[in-house]
PDB file of N, CA and C in Angstrom:
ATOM      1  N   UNK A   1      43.305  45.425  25.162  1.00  0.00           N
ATOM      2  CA  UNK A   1      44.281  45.626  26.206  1.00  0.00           C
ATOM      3  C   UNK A   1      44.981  44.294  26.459  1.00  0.00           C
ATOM      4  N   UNK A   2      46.721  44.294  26.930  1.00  0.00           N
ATOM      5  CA  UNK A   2      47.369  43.062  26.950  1.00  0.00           C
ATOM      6  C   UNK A   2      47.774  43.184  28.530  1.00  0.00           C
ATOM      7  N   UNK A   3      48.059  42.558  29.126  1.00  0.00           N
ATOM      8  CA  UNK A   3      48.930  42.244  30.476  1.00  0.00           C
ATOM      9  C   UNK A   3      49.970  41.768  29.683  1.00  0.00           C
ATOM     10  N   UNK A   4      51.697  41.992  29.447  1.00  0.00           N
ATOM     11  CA  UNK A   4      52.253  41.484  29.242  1.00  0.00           C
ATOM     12  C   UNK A   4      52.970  40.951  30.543  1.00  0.00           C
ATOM     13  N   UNK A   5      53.857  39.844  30.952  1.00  0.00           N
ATOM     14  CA  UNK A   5      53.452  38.582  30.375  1.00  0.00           C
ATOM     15  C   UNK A   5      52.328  37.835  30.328  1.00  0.00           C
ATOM     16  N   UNK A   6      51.833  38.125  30.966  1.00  0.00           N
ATOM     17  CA  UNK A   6      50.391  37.292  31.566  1.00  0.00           C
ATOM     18  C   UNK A   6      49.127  37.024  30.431  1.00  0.00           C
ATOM     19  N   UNK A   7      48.844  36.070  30.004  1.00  0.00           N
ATOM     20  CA  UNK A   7      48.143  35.694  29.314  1.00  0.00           C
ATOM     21  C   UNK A   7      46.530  35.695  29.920  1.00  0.00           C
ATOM     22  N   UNK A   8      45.761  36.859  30.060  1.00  0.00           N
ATOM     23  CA  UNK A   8      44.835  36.896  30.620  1.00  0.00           C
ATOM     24  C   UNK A   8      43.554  36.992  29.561  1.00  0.00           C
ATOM     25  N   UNK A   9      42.948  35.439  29.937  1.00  0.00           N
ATOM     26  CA  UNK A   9      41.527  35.261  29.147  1.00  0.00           C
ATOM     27  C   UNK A   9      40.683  36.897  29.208  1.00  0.00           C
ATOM     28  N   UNK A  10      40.266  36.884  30.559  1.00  0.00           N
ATOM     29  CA  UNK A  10      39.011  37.800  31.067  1.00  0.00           C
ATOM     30  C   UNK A  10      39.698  38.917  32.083  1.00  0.00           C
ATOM     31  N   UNK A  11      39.492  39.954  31.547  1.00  0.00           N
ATOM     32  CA  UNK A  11      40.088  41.051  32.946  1.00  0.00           C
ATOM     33  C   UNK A  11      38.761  41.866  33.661  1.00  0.00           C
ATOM     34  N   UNK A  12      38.826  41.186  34.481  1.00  0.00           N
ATOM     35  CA  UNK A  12      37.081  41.318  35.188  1.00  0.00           C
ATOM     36  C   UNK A  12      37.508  42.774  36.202  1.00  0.00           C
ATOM     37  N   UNK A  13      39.124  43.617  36.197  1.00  0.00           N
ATOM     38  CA  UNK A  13      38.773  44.866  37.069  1.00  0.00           C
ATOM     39  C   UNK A  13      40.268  45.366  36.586  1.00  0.00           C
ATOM     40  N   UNK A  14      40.792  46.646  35.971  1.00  0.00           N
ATOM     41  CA  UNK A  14      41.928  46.968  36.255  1.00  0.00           C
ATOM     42  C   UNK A  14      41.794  48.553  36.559  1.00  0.00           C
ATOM     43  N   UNK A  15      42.897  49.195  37.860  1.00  0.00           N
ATOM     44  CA  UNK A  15      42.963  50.748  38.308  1.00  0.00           C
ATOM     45  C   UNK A  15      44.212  50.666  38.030  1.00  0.00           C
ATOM     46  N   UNK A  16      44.242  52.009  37.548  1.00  0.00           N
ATOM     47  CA  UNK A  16      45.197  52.325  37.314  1.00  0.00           C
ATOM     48  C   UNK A  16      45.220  54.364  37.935  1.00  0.00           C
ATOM     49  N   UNK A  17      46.130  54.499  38.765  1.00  0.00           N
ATOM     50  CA  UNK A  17      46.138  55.650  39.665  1.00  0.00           C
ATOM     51  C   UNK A  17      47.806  56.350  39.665  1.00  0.00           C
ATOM     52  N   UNK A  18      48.069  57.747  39.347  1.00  0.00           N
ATOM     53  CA  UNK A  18      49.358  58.379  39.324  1.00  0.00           C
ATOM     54  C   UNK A  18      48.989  59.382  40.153  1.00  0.00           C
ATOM     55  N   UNK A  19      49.935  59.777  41.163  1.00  0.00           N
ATOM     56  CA  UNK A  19      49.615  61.133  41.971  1.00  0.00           C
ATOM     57  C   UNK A  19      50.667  62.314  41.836  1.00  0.00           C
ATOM     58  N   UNK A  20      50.725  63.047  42.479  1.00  0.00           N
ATOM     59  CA  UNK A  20      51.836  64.083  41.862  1.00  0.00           C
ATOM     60  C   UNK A  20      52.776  63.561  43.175  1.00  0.00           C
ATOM     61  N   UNK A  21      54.026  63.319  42.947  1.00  0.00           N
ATOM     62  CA  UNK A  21      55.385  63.221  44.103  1.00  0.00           C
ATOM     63  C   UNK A  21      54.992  61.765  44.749  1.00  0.00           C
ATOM     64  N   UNK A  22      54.113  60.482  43.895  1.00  0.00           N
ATOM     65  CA  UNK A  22      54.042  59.475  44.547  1.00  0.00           C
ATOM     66  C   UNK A  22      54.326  58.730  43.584  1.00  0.00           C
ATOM     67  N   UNK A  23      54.645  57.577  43.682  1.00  0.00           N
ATOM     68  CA  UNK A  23      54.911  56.232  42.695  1.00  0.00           C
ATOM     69  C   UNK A  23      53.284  55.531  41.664  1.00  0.00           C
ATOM     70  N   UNK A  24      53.416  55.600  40.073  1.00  0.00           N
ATOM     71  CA  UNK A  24      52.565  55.585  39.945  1.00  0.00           C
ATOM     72  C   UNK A  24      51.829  53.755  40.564  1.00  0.00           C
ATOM     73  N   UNK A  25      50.685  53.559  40.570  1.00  0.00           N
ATOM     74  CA  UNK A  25      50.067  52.282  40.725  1.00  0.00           C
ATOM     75  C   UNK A  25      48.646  51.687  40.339  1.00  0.00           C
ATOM     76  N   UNK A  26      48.972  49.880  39.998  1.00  0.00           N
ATOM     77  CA  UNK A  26      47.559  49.631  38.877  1.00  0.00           C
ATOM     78  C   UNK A  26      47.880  48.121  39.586  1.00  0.00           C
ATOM     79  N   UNK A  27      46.577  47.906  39.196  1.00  0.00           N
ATOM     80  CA  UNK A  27      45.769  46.652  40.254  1.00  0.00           C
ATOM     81  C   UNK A  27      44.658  46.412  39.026  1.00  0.00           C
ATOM     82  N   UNK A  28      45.213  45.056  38.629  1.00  0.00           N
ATOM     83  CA  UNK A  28      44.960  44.128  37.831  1.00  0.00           C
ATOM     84  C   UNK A  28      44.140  43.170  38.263  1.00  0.00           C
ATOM     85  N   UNK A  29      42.601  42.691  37.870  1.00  0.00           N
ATOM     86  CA  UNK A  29      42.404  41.417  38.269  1.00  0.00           C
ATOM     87  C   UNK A  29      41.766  40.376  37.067  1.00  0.00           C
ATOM     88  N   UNK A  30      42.338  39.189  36.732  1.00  0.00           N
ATOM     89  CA  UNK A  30      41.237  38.473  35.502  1.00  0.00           C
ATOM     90  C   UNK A  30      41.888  36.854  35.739  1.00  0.00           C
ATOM     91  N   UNK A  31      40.714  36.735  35.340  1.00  0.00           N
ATOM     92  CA  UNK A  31      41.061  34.902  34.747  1.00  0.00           C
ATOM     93  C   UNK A  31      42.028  34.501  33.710  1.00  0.00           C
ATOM     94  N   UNK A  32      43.115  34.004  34.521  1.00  0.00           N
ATOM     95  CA  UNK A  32      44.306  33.442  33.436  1.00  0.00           C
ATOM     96  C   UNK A  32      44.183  32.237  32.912  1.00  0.00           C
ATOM     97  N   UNK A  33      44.717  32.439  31.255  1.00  0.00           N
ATOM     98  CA  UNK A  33      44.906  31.108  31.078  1.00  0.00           C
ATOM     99  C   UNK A  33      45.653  29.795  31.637  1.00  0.00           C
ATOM    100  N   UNK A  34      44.789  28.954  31.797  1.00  0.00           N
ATOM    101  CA  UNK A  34      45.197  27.635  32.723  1.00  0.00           C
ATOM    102  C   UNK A  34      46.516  26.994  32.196  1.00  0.00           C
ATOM    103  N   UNK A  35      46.769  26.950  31.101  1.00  0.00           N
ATOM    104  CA  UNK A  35      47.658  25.894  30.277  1.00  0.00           C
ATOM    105  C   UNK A  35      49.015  26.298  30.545  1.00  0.00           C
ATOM    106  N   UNK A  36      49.422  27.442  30.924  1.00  0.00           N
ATOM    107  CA  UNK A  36      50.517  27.961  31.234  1.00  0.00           C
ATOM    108  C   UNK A  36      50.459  28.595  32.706  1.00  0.00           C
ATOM    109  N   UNK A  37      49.708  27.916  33.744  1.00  0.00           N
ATOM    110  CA  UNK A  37      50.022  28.391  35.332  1.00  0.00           C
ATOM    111  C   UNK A  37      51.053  28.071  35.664  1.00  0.00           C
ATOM    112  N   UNK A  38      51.941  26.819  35.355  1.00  0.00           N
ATOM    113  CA  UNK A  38      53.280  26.355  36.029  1.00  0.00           C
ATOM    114  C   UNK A  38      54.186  27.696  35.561  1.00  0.00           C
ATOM    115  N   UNK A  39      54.335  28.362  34.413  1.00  0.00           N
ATOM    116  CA  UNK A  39      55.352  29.519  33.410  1.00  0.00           C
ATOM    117  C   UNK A  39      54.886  30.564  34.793  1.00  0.00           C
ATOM    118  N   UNK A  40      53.328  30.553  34.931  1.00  0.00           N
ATOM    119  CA  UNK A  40      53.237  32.052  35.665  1.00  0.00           C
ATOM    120  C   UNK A  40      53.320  31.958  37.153  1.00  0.00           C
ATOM    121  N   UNK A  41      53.207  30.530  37.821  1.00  0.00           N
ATOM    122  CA  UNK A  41      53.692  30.628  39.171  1.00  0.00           C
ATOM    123  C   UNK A  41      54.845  31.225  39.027  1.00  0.00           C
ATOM    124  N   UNK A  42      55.948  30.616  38.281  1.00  0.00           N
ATOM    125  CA  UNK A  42      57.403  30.763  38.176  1.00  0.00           C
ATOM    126  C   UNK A  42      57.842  32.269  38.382  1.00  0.00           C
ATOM    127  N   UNK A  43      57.213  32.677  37.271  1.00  0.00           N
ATOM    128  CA  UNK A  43      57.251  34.046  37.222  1.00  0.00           C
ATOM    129  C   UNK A  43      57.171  35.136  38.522  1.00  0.00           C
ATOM    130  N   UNK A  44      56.277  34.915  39.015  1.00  0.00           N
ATOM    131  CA  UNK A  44      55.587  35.766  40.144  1.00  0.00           C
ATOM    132  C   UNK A  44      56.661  35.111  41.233  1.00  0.00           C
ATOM    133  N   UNK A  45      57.715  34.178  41.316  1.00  0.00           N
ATOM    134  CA  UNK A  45      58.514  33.997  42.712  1.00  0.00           C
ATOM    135  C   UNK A  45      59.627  34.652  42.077  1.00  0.00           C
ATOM    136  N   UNK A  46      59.645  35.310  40.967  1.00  0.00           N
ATOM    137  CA  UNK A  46      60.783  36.153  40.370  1.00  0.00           C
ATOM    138  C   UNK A  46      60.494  38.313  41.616  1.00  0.00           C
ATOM    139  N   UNK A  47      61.629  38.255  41.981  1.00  0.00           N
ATOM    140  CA  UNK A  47      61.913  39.770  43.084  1.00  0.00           C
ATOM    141  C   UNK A  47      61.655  40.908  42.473  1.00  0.00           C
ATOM    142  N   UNK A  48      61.303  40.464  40.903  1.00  0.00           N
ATOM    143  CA  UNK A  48      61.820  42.337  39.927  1.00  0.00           C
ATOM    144  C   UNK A  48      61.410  42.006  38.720  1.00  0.00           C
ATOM    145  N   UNK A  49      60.044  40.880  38.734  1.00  0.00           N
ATOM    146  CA  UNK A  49      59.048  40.770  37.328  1.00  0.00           C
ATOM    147  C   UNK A  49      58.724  42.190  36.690  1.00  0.00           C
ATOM    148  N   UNK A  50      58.929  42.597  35.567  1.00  0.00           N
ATOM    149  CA  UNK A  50      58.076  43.975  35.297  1.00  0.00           C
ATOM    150  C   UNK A  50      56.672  43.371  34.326  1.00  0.00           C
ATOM    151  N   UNK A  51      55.861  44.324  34.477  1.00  0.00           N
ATOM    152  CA  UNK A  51      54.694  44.075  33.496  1.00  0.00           C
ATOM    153  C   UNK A  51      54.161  45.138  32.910  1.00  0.00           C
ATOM    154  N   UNK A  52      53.913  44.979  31.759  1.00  0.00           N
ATOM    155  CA  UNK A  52      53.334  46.095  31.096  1.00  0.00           C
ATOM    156  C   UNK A  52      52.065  45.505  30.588  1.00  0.00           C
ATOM    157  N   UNK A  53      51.151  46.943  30.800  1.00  0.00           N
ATOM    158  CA  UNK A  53      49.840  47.380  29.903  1.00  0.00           C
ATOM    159  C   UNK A  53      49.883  47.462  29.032  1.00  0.00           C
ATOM    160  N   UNK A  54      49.162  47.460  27.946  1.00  0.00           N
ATOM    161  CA  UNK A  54      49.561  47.418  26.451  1.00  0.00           C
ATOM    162  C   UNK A  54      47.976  47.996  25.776  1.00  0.00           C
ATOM    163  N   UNK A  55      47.908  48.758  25.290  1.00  0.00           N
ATOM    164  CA  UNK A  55      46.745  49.526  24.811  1.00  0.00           C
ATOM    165  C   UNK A  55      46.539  49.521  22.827  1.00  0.00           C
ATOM    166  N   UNK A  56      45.437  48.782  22.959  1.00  0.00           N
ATOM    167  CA  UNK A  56      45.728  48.530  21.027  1.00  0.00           C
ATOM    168  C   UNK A  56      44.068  49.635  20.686  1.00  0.00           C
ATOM    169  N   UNK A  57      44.413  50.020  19.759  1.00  0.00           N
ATOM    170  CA  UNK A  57      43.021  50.762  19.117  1.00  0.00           C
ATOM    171  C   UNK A  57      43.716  51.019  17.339  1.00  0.00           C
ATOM    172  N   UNK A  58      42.845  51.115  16.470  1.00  0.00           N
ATOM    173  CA  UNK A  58      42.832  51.627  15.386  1.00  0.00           C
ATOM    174  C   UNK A  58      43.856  51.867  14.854  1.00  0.00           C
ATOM    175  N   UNK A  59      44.559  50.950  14.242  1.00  0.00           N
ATOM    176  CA  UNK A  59      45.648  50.570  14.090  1.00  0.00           C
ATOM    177  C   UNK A  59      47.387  51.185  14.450  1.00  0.00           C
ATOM    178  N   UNK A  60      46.758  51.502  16.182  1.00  0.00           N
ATOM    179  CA  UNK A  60      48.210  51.706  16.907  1.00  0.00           C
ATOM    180  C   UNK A  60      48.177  50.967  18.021  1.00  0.00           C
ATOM    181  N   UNK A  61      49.350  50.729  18.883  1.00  0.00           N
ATOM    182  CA  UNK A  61      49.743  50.014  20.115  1.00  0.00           C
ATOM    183  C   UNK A  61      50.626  50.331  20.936  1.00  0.00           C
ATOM    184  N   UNK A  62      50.352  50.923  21.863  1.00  0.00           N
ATOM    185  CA  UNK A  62      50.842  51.717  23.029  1.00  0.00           C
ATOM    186  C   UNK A  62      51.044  51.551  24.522  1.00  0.00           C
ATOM    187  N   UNK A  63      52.267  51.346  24.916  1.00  0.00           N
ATOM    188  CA  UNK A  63      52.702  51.112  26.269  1.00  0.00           C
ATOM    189  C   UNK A  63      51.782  51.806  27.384  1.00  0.00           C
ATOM    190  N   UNK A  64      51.055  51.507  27.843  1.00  0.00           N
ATOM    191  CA  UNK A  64      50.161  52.672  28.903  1.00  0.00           C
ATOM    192  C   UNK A  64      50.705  52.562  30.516  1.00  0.00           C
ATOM    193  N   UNK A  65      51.237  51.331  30.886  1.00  0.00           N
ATOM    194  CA  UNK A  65      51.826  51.485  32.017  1.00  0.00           C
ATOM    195  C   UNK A  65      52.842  50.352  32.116  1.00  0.00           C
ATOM    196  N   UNK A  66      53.997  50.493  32.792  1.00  0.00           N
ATOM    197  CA  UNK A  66      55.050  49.637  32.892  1.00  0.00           C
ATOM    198  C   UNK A  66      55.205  49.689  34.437  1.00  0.00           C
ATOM    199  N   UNK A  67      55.364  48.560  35.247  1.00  0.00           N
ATOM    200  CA  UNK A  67      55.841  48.525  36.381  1.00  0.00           C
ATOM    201  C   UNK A  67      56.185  47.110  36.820  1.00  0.00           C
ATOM    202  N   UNK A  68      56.480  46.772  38.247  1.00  0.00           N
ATOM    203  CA  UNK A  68      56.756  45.793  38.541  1.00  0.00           C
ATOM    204  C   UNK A  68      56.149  45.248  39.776  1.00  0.00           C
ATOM    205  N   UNK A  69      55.966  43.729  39.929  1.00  0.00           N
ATOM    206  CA  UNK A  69      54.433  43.238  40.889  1.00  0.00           C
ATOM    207  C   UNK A  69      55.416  43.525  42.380  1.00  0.00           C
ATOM    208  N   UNK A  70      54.576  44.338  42.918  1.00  0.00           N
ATOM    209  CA  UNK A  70      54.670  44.319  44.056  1.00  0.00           C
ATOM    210  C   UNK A  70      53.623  43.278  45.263  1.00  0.00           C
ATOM    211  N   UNK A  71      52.919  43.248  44.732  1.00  0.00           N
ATOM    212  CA  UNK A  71      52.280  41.953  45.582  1.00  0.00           C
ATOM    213  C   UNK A  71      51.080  40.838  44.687  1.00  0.00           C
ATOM    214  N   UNK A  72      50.755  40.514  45.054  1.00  0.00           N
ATOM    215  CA  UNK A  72      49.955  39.139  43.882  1.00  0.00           C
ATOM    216  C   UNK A  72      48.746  38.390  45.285  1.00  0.00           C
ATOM    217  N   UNK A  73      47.939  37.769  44.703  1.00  0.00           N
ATOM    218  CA  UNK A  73      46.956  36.882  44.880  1.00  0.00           C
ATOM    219  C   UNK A  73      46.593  36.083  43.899  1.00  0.00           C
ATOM    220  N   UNK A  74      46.925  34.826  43.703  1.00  0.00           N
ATOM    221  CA  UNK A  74      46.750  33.755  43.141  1.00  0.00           C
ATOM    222  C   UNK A  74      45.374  32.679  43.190  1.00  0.00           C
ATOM    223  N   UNK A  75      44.521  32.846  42.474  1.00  0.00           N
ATOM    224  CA  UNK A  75      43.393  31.373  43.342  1.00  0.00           C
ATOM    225  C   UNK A  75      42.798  30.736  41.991  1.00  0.00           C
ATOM    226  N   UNK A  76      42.710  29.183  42.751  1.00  0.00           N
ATOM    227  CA  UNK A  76      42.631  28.305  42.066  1.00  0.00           C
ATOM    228  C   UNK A  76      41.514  27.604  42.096  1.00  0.00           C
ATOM    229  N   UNK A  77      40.317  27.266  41.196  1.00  0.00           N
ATOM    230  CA  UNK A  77      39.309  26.513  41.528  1.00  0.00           C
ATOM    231  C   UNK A  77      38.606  25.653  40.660  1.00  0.00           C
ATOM    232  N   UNK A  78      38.614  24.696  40.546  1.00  0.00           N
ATOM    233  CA  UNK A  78      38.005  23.762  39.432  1.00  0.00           C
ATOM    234  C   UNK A  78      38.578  24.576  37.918  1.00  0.00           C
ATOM    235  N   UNK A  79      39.940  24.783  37.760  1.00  0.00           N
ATOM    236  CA  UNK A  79      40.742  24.696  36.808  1.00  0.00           C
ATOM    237  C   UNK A  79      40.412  26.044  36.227  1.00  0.00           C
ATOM    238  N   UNK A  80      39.868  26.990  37.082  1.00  0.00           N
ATOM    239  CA  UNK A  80      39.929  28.688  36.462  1.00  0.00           C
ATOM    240  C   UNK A  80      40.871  28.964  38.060  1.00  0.00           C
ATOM    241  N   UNK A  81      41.783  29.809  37.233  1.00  0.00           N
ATOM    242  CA  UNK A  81      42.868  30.433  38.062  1.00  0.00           C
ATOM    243  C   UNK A  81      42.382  32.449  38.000  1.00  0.00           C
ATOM    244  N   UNK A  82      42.434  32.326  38.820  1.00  0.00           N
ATOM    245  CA  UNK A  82      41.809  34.034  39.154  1.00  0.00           C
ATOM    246  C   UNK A  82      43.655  34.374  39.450  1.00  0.00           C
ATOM    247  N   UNK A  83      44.103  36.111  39.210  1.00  0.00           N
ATOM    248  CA  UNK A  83      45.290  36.404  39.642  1.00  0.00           C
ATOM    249  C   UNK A  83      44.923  37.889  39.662  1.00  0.00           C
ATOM    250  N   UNK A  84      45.385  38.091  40.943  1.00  0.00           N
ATOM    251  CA  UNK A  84      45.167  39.785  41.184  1.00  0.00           C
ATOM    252  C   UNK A  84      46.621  40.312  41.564  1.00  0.00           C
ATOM    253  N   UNK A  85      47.214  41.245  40.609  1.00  0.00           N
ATOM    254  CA  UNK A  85      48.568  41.679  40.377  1.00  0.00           C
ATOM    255  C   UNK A  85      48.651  43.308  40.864  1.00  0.00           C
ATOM    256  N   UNK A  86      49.202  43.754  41.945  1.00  0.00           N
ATOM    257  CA  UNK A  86      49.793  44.857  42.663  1.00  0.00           C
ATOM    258  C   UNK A  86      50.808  45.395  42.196  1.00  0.00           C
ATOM    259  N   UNK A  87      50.684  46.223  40.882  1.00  0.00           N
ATOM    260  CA  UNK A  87      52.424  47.023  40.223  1.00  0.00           C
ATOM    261  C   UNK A  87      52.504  48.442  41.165  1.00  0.00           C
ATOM    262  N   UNK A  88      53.669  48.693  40.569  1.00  0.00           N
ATOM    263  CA  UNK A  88      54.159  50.045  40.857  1.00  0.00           C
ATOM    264  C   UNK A  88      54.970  50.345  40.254  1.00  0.00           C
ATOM    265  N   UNK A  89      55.204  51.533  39.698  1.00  0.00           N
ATOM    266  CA  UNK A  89      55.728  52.229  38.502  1.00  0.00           C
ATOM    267  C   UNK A  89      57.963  51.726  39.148  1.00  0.00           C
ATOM    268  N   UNK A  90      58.627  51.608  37.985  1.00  0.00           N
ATOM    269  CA  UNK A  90      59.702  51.310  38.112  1.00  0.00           C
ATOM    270  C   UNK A  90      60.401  52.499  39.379  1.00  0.00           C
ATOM    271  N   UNK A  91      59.998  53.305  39.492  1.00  0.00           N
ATOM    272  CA  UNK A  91      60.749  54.321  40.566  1.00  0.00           C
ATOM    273  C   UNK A  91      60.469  54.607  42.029  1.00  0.00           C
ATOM    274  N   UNK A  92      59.752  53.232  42.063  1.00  0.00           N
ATOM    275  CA  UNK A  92      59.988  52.660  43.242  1.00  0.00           C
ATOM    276  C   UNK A  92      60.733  51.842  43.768  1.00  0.00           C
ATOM    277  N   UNK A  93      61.493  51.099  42.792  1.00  0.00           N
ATOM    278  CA  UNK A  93      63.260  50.702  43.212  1.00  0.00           C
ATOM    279  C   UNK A  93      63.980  51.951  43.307  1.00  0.00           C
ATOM    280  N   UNK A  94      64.019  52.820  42.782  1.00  0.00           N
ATOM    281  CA  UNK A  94      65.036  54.234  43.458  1.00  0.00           C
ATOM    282  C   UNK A  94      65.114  54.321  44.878  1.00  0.00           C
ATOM    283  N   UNK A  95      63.762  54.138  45.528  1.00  0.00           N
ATOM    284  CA  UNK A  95      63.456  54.003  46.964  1.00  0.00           C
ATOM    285  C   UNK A  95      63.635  52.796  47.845  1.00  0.00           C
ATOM    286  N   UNK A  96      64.338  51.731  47.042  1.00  0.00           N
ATOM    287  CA  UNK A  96      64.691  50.506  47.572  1.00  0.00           C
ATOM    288  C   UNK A  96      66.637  50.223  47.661  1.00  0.00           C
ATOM    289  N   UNK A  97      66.506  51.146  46.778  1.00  0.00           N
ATOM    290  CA  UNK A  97      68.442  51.130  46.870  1.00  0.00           C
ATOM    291  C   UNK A  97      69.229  51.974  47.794  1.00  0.00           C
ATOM    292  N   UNK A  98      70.223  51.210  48.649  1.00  0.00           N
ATOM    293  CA  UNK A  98      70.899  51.954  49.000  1.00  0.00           C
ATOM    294  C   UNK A  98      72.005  52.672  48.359  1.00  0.00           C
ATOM    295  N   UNK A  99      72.019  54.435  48.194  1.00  0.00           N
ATOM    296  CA  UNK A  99      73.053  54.956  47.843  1.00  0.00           C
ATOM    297  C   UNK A  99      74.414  55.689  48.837  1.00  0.00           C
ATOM    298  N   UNK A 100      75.103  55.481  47.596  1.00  0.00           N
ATOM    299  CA  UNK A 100      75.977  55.116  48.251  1.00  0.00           C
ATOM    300  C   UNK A 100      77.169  56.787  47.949  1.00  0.00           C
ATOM    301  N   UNK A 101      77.508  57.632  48.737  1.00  0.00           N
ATOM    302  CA  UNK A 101      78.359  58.657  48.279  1.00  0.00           C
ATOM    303  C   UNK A 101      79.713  59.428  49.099  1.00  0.00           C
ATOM    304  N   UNK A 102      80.617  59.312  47.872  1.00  0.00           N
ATOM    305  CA  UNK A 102      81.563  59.391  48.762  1.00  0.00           C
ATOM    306  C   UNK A 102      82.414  60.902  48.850  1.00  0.00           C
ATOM    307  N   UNK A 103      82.381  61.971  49.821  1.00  0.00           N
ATOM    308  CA  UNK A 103      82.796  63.021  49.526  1.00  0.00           C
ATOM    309  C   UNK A 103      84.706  62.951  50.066  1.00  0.00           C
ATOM    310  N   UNK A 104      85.339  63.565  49.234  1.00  0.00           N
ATOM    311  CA  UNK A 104      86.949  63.669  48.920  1.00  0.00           C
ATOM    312  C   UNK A 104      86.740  64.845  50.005  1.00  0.00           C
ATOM    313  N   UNK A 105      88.307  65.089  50.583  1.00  0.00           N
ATOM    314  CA  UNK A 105      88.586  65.700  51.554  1.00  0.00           C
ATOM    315  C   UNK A 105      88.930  67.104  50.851  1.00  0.00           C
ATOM    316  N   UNK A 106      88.327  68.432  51.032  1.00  0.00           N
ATOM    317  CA  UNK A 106      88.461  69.670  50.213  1.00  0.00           C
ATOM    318  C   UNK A 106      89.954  69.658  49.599  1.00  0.00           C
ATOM    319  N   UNK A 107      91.135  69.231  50.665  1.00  0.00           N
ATOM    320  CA  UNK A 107      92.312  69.534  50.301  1.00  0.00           C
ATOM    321  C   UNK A 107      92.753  69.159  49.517  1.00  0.00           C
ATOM    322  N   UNK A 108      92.291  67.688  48.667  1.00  0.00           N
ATOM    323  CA  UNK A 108      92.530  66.645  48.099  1.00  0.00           C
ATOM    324  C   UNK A 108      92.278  66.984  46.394  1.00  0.00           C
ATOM    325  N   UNK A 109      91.248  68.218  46.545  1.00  0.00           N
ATOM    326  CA  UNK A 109      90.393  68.343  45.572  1.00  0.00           C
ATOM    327  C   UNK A 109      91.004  69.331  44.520  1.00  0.00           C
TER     328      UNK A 109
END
């Protein structure tokens, strides 16, 4: 299994949960590699990071979930960085946009 981007040594917990008429959601937690924390602070102050799951077996490789971090926990301790990542499936920006519609006057039409 990959976290893309996230370069994760050890994934010590991941859920992953879809309901019917709700946004799907997966909660990631593992020890990242250290050598690139400055790339992944960066990352995570980005509004609309997406990340994908990535599922490898017997010689195939398969997208298993795509979404984007909705919230994060970062910790740092004698040079192991722990990161616990909060997605939610992309169609939960549908629910963040305002739309916008404009109806023409019947007569017009």
């Amino acid at each position: 299994m990959k976290i893309d981007p996230f370069g994760f040594v050890c994934l010590e917990d991941i859920e992953i949960d879809q309901k019917v008429n709700e946004h799907a959601r997966a909660v990631v937690y593992g020890l990242l590699d250290s050598e690139h924390m400055d790339e992944y602070r960066e990352m995570l102050l980005n509004d609309d990071l997406w990340v994908k799951i990535r599922i490898f077996g017997e010689g195939m490789e398969k997208d298993f979930f795509c979404g984007i971090v909705k919230a994060y926990e970062l910790h740092g301790k004698d040079s192991l960085y722990y990161l616990k990542l909060e997605l939610v499936s992309g169609t939960y920006l549908m629910d963040q946009r305002q739309h916008i519609r404009v109806f023409q006057e019947e007569q017009k039409t």
